[in-house]
C-alpha atoms as a PDB file:
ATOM      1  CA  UNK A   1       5.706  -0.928  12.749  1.00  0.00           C
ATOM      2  CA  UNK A   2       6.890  -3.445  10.008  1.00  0.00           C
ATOM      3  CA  UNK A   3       6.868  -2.490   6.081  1.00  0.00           C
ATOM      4  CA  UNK A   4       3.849  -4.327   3.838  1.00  0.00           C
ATOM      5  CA  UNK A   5       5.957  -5.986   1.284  1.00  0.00           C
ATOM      6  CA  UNK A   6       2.618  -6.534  -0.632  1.00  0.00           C
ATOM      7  CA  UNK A   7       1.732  -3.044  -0.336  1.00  0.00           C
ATOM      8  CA  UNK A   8       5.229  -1.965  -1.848  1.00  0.00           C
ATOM      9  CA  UNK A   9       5.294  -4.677  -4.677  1.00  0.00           C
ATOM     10  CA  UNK A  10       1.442  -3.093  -5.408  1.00  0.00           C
ATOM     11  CA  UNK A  11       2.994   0.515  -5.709  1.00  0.00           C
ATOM     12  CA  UNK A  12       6.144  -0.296  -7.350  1.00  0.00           C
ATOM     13  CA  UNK A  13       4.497  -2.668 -10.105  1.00  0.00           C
ATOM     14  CA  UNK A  14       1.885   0.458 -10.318  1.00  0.00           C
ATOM     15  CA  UNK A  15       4.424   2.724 -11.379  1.00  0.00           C
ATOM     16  CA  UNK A  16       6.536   0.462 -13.412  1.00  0.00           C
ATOM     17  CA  UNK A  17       9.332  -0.045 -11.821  1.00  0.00           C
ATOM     18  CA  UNK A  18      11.553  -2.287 -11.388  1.00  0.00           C
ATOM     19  CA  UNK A  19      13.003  -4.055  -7.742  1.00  0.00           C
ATOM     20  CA  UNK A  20      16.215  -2.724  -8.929  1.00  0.00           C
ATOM     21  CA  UNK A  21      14.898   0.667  -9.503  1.00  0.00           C
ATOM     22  CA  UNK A  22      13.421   1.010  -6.457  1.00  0.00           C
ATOM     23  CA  UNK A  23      16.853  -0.286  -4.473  1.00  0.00           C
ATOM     24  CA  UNK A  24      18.775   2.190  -6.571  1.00  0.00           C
ATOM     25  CA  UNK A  25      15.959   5.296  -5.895  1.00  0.00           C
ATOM     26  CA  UNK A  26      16.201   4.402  -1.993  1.00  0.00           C
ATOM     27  CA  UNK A  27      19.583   3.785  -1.242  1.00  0.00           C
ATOM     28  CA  UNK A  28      19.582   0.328  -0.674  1.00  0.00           C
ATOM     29  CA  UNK A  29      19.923  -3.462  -1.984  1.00  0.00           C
ATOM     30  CA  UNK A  30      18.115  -5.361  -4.532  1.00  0.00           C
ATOM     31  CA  UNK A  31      18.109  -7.737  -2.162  1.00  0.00           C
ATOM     32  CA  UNK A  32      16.479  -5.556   0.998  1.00  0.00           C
ATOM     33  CA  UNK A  33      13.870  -4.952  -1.399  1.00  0.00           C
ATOM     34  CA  UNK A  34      13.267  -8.792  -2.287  1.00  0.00           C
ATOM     35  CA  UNK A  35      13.839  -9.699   0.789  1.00  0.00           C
ATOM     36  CA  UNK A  36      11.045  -7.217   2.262  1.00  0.00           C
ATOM     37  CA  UNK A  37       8.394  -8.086  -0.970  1.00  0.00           C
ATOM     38  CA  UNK A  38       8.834 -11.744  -0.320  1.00  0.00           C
ATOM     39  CA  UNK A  39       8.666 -11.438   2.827  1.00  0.00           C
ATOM     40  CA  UNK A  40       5.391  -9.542   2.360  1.00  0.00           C
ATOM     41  CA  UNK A  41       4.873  -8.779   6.237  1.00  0.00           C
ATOM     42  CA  UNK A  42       7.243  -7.685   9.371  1.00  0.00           C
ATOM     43  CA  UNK A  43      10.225  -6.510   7.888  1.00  0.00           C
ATOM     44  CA  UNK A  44      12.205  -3.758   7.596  1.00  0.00           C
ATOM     45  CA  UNK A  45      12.847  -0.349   9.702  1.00  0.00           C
ATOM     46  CA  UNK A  46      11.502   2.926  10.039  1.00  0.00           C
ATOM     47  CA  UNK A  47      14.615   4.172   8.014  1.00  0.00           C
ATOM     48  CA  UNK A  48      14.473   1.687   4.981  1.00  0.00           C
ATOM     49  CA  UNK A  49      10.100   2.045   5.355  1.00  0.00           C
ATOM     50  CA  UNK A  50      11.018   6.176   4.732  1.00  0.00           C
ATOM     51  CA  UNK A  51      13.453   5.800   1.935  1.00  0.00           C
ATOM     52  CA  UNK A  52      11.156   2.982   0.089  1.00  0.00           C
ATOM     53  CA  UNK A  53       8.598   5.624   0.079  1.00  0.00           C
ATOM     54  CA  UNK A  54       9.914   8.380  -0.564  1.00  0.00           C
ATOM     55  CA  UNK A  55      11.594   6.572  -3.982  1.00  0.00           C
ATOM     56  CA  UNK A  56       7.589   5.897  -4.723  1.00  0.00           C
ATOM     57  CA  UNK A  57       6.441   9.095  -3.817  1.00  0.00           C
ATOM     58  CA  UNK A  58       4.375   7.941  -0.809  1.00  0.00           C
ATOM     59  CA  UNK A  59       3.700   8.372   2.726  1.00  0.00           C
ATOM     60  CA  UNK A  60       5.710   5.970   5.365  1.00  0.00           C
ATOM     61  CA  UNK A  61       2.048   5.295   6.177  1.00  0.00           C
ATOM     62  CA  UNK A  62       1.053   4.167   2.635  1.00  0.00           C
ATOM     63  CA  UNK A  63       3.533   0.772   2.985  1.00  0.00           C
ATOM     64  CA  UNK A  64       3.197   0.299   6.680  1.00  0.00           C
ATOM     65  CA  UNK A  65       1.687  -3.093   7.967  1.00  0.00           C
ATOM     66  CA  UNK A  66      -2.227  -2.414   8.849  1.00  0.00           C
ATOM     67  CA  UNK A  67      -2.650  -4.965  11.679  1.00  0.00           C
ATOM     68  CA  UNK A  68      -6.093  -4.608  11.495  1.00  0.00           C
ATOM     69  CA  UNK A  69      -6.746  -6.690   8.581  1.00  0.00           C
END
């Protein structure tokens, strides 16, 4: 299931951090982290999804695309 790049942008704006923050806390790029808030829907993996929260202190299923909406 694909990442919620709104849902991530929400949490990581919540805590007051910064794209680059989050990239560095994670273990990945600035850009992977643009690229999945801009993107706001479908991207990412279940690996980058597991990092990105962990780094916020969530659940995988806290950013996780909820289809039902």
């Amino acid at each position: 299931m694909p990442i919620d790049g709104r849902k991530v942008e929400h949490y990581r704006v919540r805590q007051g951090k910064t794209r680059r923050e989050l990239a560095d806390a994670a273990g990945y790029s600035y850009s992977l982290i643009c690229q999945i808030e801009n993107a706001r829907t479908g991207t990412g993996s279940e690996k980058s999804a597991q990092a990105i929260a962990d780094a916020l202190g969530l659940t995988i299923d806290d950013i996780w695309l909820d289809r039902k909406r």
